[in-house]
Protein backbone atom coordinates (compact mmCIF):
# COMPACT_ATOMS: atom_id res chain seq x y z
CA UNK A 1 75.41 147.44 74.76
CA UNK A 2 75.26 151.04 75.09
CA UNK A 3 78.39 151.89 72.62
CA UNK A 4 81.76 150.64 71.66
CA UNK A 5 82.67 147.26 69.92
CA UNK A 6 79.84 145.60 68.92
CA UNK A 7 79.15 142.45 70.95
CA UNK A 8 80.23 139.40 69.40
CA UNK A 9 77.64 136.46 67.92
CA UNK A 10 76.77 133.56 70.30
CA UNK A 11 78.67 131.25 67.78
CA UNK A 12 81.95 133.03 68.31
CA UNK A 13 82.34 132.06 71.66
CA UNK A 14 82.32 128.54 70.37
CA UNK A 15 85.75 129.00 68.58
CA UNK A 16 87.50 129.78 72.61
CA UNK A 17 86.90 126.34 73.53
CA UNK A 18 89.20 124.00 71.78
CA UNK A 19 91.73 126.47 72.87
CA UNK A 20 90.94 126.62 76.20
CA UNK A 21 90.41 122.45 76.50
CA UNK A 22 93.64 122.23 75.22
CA UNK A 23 94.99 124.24 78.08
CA UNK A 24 93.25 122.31 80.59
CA UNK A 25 94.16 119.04 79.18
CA UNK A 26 98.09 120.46 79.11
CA UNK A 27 97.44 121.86 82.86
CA UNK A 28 95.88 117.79 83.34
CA UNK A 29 99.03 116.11 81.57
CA UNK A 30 101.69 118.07 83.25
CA UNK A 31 100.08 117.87 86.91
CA UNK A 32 99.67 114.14 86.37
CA UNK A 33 103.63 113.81 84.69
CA UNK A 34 105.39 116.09 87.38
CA UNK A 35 103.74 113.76 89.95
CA UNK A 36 105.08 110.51 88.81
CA UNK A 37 108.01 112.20 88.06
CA UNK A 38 108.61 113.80 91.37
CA UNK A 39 107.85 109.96 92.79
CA UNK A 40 110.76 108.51 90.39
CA UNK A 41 112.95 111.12 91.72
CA UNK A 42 112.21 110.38 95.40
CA UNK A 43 112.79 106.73 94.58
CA UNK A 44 116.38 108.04 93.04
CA UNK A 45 117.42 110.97 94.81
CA UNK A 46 114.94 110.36 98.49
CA UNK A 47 115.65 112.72 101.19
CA UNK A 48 119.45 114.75 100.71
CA UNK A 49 121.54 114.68 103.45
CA UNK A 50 121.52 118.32 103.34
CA UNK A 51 119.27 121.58 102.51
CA UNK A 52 116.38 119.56 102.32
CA UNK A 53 113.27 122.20 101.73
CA UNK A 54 111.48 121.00 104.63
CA UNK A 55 113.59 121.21 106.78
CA UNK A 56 114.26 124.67 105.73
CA UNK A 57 110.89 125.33 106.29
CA UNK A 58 111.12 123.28 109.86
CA UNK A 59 113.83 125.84 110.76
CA UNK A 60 111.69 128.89 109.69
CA UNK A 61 108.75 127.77 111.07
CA UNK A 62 111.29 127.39 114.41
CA UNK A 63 112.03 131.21 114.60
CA UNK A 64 108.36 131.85 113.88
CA UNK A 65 107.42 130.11 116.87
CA UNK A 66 110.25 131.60 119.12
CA UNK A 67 108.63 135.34 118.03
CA UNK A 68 104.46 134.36 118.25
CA UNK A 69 104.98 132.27 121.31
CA UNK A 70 102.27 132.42 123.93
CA UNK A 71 99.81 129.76 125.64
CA UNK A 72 96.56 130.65 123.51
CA UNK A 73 94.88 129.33 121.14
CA UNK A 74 94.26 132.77 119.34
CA UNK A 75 98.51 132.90 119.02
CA UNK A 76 98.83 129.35 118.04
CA UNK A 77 96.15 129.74 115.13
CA UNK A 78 98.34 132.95 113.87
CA UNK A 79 101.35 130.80 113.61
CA UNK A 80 99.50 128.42 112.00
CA UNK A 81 97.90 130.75 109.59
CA UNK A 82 101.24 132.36 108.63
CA UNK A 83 103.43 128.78 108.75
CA UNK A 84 101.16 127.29 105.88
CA UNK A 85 99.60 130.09 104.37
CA UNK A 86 103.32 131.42 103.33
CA UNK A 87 104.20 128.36 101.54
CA UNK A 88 100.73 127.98 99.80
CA UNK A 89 100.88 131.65 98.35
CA UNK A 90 104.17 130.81 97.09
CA UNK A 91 103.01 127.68 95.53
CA UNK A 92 100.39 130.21 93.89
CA UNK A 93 102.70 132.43 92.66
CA UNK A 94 105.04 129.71 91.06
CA UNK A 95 101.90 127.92 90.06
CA UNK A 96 100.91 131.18 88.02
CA UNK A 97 104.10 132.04 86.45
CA UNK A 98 104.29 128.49 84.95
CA UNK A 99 100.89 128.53 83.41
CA UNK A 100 100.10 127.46 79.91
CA UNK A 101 104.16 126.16 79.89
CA UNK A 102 103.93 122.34 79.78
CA UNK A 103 107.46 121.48 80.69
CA UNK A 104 107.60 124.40 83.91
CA UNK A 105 104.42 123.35 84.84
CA UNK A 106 105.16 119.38 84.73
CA UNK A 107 109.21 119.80 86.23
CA UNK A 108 107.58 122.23 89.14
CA UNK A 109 105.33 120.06 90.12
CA UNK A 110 107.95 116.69 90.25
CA UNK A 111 110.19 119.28 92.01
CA UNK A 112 107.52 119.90 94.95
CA UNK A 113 106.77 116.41 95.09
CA UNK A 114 110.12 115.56 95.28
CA UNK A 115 110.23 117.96 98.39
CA UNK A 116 107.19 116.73 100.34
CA UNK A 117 107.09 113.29 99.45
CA UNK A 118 109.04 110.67 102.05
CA UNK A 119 108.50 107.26 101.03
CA UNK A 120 112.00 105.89 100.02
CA UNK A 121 113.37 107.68 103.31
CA UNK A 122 110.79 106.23 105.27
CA UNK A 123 111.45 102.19 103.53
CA UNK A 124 115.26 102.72 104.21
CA UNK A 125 114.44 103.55 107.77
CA UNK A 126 112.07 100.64 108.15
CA UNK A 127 114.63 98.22 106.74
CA UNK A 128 117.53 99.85 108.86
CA UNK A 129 115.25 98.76 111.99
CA UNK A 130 114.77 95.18 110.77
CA UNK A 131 118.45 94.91 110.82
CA UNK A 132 119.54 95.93 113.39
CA UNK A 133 117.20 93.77 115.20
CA UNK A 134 117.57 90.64 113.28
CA UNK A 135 121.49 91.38 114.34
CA UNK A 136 120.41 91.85 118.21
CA UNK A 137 121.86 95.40 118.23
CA UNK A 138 119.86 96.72 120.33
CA UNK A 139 121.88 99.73 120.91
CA UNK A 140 121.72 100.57 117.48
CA UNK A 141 117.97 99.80 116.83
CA UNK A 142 117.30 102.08 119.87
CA UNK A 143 119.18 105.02 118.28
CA UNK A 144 117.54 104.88 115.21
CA UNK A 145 114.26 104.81 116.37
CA UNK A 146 113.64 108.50 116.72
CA UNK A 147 114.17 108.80 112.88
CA UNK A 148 110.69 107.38 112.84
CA UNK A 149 108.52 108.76 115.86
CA UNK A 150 108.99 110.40 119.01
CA UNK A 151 108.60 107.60 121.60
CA UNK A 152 111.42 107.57 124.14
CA UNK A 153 113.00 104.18 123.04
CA UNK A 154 115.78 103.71 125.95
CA UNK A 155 114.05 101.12 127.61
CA UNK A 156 112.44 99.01 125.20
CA UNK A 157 113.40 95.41 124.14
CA UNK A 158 113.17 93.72 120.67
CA UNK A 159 109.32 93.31 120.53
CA UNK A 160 108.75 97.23 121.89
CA UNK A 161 111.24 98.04 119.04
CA UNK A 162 109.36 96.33 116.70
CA UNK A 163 105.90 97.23 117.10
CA UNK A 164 106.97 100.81 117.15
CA UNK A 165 108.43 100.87 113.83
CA UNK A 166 105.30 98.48 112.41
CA UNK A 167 102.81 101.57 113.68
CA UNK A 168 105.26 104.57 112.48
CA UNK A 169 105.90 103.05 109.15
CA UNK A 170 101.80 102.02 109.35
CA UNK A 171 100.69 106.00 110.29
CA UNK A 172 103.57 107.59 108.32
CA UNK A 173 102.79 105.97 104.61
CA UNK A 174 99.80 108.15 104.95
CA UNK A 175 101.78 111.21 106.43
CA UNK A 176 104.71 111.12 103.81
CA UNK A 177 103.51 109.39 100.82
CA UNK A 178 99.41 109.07 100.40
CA UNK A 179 98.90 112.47 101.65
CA UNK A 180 101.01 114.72 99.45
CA UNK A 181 100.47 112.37 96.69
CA UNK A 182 96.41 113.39 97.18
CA UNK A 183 96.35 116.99 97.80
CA UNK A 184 99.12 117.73 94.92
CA UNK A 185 96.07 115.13 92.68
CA UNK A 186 93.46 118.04 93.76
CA UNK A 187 95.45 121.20 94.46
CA UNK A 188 98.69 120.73 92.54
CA UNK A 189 102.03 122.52 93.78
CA UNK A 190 99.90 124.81 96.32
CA UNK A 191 98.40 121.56 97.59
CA UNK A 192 101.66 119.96 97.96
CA UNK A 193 103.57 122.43 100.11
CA UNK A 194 100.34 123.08 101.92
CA UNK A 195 100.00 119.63 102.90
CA UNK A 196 103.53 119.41 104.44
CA UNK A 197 103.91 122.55 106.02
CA UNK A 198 100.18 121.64 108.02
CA UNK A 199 102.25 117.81 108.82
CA UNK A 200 105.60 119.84 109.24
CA UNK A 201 103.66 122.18 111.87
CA UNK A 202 101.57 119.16 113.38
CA UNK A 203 104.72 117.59 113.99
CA UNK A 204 106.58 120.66 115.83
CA UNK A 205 103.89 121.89 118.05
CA UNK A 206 100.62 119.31 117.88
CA UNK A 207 101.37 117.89 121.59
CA UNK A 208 99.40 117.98 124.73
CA UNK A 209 102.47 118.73 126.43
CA UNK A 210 101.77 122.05 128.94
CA UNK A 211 104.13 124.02 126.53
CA UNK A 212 101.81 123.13 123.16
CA UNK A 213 98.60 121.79 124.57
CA UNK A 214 97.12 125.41 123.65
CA UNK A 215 99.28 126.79 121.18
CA UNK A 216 99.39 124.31 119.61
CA UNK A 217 95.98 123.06 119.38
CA UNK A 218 95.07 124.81 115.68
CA UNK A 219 97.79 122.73 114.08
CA UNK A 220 97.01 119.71 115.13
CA UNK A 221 93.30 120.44 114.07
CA UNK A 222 94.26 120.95 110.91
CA UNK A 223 96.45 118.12 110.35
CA UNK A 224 93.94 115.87 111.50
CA UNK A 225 91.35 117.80 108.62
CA UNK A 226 93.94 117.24 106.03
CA UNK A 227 95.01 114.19 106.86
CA UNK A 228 90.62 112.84 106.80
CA UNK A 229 90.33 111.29 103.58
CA UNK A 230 94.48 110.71 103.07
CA UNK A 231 94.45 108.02 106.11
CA UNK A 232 91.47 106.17 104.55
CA UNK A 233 92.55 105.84 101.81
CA UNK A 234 96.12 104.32 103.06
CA UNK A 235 93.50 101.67 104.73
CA UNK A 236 92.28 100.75 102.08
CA UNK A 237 94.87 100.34 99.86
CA UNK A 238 96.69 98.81 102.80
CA UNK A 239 94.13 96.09 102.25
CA UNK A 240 93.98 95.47 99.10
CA UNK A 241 97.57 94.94 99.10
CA UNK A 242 97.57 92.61 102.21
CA UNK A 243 97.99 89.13 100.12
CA UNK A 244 101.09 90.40 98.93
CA UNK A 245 102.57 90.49 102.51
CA UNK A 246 101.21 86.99 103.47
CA UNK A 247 97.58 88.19 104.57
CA UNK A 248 94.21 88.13 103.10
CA UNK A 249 91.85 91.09 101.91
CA UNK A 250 88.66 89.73 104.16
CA UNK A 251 90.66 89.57 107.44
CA UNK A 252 92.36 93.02 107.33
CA UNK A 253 89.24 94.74 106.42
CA UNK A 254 87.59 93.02 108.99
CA UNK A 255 90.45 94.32 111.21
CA UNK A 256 90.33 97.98 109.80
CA UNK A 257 86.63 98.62 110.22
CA UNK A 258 86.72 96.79 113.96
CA UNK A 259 89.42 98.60 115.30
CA UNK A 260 90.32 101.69 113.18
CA UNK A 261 88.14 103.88 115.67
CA UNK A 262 89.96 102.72 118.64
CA UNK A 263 92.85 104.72 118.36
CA UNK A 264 93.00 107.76 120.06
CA UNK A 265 94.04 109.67 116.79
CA UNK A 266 91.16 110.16 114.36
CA UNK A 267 93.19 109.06 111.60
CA UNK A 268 96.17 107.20 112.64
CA UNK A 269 94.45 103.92 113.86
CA UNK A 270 92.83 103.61 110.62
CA UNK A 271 96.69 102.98 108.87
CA UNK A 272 97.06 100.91 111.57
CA UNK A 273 94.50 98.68 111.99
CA UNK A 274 94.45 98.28 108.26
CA UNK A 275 98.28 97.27 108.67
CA UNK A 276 97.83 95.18 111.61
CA UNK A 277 95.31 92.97 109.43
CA UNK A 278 97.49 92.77 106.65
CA UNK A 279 100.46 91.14 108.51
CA UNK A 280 98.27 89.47 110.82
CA UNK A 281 100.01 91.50 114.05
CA UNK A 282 98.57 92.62 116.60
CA UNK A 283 99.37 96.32 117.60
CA UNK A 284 99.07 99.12 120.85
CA UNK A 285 99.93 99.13 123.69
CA UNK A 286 101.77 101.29 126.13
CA UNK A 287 104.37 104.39 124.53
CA UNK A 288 106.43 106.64 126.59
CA UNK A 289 107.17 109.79 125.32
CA UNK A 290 109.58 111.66 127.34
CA UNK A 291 108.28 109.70 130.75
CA UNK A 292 104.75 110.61 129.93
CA UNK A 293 103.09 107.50 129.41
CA UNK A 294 100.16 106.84 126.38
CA UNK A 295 97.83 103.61 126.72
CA UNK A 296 96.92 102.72 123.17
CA UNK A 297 93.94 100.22 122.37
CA UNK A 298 95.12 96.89 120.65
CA UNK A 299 94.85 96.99 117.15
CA UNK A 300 94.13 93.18 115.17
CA UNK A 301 94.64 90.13 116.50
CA UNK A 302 97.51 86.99 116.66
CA UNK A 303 101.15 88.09 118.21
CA UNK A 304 102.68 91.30 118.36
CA UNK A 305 105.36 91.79 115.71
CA UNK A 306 108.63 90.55 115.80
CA UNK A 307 111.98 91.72 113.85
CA UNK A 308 111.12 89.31 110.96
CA UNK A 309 107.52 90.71 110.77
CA UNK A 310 109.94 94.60 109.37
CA UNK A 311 110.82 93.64 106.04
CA UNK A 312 106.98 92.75 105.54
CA UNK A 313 105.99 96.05 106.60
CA UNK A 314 108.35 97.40 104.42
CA UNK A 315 107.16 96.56 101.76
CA UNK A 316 103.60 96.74 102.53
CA UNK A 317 104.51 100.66 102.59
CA UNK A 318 106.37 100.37 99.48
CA UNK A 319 103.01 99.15 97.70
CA UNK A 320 100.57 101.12 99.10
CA UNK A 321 102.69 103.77 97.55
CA UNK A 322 102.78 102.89 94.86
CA UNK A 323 99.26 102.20 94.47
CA UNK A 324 98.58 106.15 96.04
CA UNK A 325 100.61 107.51 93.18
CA UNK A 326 98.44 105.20 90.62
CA UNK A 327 95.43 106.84 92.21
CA UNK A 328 97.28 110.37 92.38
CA UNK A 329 97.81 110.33 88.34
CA UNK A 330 94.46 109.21 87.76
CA UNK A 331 92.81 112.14 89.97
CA UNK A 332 95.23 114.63 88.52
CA UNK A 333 93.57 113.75 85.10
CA UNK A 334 90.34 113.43 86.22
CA UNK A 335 89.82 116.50 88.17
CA UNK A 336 90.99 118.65 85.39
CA UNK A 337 89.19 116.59 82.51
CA UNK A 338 85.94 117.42 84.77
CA UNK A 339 86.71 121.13 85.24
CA UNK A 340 86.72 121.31 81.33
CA UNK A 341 83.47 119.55 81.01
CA UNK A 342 81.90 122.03 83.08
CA UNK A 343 83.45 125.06 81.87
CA UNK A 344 81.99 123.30 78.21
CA UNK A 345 78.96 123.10 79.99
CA UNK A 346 78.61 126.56 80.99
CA UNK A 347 80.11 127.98 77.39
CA UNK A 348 77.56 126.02 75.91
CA UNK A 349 75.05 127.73 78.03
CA UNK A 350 76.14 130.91 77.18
């Protein structure tokens, strides 16, 4: 140095790091407690009736789209830009102004959780489904459908009925439960909102309908990025939890690596293939959406499923996510217990 303080002795750069170990192991703790927190309160509380955030969000994202509208790509990947990059900034900020504060940090991240996650909604759906078919309401099964996917359902019987809420509980355990449960693991609150608002947009304008086939191509890119390593690991956990639904480990992971790349989706027929194996159902088949017609591959072997095959499904869901947020904790610790081992590393260096 030239002038000014002196420059402090090697060894006193030592005396930082139990203080800033202790942050990252707080930053660890209340990451990994505000997810299994936001999990309990989802199990509580699921989805309000009411001013729920994402559909807040839905609703902004709405009048976004209304103003950016055009058939392009280049105007699609704007709104796409803006629709997730808003909500991740935000999730920065907050993020920020809760560091080093155990308790903000821990109840912001159950709160986000809270918001993204879908799991209990998604179960109560599922079992609303099974019984209304076990009664032979068909009427009834057929208006609740579209709480779970976007197939036209006026015209299907019991078994069309059933195998579309087997393959939306199947595709959505990764969309509303693994997923955000992952990304809030690796990228915490930012991570979170990010993750829904790409699935919220996805959802809204990822069609190959002549309206969205352009504009909305960049959204439904991205989903399918995000969503990479979030539907594989649904699979496998799927697996591993098939003997608890009646199947057998070896059979749906023969199932899952034979027909997961049939699917037309790059991600969906791995959740359900993997669930197809599990129950020992076999899956695909023709879906109309709006009077457009989609031939899917068939997906595992044995019948198609019946109303009785639901409640299994059910709580095949209900496991695997449980087992995601077992996994979530652990990579919430992890990640930040091997950031401070290389920022040891690289004091040590110094």
């Amino acid at each position: 140095m030239t002038g000014g303080a002196p420059a402090l002795p090697v060894t006193g750069l030592g005396n930082d790091r139990p203080v800033t170990g202790g942050r990252r192991r707080s930053a660890s703790l209340a990451r990994a407690a505000g997810l299994a927190l936001g999990v309990a309160l989802d199990r509580v509380l699921a989805d309000p009736v009411r001013w729920h955030p994402v559909a807040g969000f839905g609703r902004a994202a709405t009048v976004l789209e209304m103003g950016m509208y055009r058939r392009s790509r280049l105007s699609g990947a704007a709104f796409t830009v803006i629709g997730v990059g808003a909500p991740v900034a935000a999730g920065v900020a907050l993020s920020r102004l809760t560091r080093g504060r155990l308790i903000a940090q821990a109840a912001l991240t159950a709160a986000a959780t809270w918001a993204v996650l879908g799991g209990t909604s998604l179960a109560r759906e599922g079992r609303l489904m099974a019984a209304h078919l076990e009664a032979g309401d068909l009427h009834a099964a057929r208006a609740r459908l579209p709480h779970l996917c976007g197939r036209d359902p006026a015209e299907m019987d019991v078994d069309g009925l059933a195998r579309a809420t087997v393959e939306s509980l199947a595709e959505n355990t990764s969309d509303a439960v693994v997923g955000p449960l992952l990304w809030g693991a690796v990228a915490g609150v930012p991570g979170l909102v990010g993750y829904r608002a790409v699935n919220t947009l996805d959802a809204m304008v990822g069609y190959r309908s002549p309206r969205y086939q352009r504009f909305g191509w960049a959204s439904a890119r991205l989903d399918d990025l995000a969503n990479v390593v979030p539907a594989r690991v649904t699979a496998l956990l799927t697996v591993v939890a098939a003997p608890a639904v009646g199947g057998g480990v070896p059979d749906a992971w023969q199932v899952m690596r034979r027909d997961g790349r049939r699917h037309p989706s790059p991600n969906a027929g791995w959740c359900e293939a993997a669930a197809a194996g599990a129950l020992g159902v076999r899956l695909g088949g023709a879906n109309s959406y709006g009077g457009r017609i989609e031939r899917r591959p068939i997906l595992g072997e044995g019948a198609p499923p019946t109303a009785a095959d639901l409640r299994r499904a059910v709580l095949l869901t209900r496991l695997v996510g449980l087992a995601a947020t077992m996994v979530a904790v652990g990579m919430a610790l992890a990640v930040t217990g091997r950031r401070r081992r290389e920022s040891a590393g690289r004091d040590g260096q110094a």
